[in-house]
Protein backbone atom coordinates (compact mmCIF):
# COMPACT_ATOMS: atom_id res chain seq x y z
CA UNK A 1 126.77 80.05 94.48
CA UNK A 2 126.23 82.84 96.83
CA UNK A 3 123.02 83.21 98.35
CA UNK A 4 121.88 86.00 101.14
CA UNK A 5 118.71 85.57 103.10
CA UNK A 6 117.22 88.44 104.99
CA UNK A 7 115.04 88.09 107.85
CA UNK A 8 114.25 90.14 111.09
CA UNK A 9 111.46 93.31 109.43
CA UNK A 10 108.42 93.48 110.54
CA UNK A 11 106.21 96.46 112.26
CA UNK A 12 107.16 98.86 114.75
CA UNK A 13 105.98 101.58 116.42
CA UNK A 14 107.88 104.69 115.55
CA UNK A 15 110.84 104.76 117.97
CA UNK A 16 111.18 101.13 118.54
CA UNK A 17 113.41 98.97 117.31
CA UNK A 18 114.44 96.41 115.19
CA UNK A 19 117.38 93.81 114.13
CA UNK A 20 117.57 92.58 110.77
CA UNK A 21 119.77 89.67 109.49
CA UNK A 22 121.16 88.54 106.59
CA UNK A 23 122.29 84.79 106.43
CA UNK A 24 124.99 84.40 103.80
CA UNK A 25 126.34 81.12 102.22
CA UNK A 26 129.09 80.62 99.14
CA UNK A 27 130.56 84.55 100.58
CA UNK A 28 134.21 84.51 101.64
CA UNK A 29 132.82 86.55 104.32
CA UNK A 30 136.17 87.75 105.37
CA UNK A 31 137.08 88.93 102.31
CA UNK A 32 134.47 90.73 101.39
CA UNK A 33 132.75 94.40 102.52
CA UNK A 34 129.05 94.25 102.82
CA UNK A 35 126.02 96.60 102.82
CA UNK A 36 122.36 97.17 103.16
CA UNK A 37 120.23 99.18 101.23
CA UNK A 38 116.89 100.09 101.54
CA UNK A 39 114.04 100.95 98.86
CA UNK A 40 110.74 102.59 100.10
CA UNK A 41 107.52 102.05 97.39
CA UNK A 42 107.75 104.47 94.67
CA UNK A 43 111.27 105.43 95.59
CA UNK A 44 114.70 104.10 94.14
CA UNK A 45 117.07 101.88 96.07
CA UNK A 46 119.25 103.97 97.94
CA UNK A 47 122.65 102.57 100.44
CA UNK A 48 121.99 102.59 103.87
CA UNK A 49 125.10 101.56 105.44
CA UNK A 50 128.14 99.81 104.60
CA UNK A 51 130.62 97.50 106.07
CA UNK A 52 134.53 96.67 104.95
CA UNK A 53 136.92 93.85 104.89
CA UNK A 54 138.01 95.39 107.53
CA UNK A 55 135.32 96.16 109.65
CA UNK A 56 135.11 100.30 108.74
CA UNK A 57 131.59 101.28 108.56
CA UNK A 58 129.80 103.97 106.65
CA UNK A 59 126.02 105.54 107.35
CA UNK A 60 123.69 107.43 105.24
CA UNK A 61 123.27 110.69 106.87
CA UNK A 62 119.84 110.20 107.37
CA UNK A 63 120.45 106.75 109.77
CA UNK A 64 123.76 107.57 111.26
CA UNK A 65 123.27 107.51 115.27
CA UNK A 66 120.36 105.54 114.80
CA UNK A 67 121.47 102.45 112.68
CA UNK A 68 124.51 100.52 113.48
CA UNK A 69 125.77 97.70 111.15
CA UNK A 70 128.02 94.83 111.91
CA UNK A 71 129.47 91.27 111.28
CA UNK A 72 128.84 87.98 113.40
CA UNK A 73 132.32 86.38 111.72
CA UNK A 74 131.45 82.68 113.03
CA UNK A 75 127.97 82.93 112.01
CA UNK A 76 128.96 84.49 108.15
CA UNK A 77 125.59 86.69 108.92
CA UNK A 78 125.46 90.36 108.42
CA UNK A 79 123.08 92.66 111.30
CA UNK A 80 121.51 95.83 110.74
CA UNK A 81 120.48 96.84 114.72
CA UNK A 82 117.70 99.86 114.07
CA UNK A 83 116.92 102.02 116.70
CA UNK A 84 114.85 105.13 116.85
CA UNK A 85 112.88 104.42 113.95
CA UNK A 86 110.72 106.55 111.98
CA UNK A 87 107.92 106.42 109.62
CA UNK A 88 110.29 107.51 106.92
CA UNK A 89 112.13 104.46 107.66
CA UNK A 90 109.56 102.29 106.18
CA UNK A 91 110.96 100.44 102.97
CA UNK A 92 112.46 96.75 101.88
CA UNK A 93 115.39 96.59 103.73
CA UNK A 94 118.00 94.00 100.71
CA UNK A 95 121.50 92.35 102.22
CA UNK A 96 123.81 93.37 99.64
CA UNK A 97 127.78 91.66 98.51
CA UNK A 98 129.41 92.55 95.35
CA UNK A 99 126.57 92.10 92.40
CA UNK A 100 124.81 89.81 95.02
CA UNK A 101 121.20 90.68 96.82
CA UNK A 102 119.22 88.89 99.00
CA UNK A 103 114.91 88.82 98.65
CA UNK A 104 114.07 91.63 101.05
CA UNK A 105 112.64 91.57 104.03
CA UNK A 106 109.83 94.46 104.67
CA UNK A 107 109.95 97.05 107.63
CA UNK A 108 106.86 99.50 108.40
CA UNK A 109 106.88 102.01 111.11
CA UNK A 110 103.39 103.12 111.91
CA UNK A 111 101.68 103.80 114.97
């Protein structure tokens, strides 16, 4: 059974930072490409940034210098480091594998 467990949103000034992590158990990690995808209220889900097999990444436009996403291979745990944020940035932030999500874990920028 896979299961992925987000943790590391909270509330940020905008241009501070932020490191979100997703546990995962039951993934063959290094088989699989992974992603995180974001969904602000009254908004649809939309990707955020993607990760292969392989290690090749992928950005939405609107994160790419800012956002960087990457693999901790011994850990099986997915990061999301987020700097420079903005307001717009503001949204449940979901760990993503296959047809697999994690709960969400909740990021506001506000001053």
């Amino acid at each position: 059974q896979v299961q992925l467990v987000e943790s590391g949103g909270g509330l940020v000034q905008p241009g501070g930072s932020l490191r979100l992590s997703c546990a995962t158990s039951g993934v063959i990690f290094t088989h699989s490409g992974m992603a995180w995808y974001r969904q602000a209220p009254g908004k649809q889900r939309e990707l955020v940034a993607t990760i292969s097999k392989l290690g090749a990444t992928d950005y939405a436009d609107s994160v790419k210098g800012r956002f960087t996403i990457s693999r901790d291979w011994a850990k099986s745990t997915l990061h999301l480091q987020m700097n420079s944020l903005k307001p717009e940035d503001t949204a449940v932030y979901y760990c993503n594998e296959g047809d697999n999500w994690g709960q969400g874990t909740q990021v506001t920028v506000s001053s």
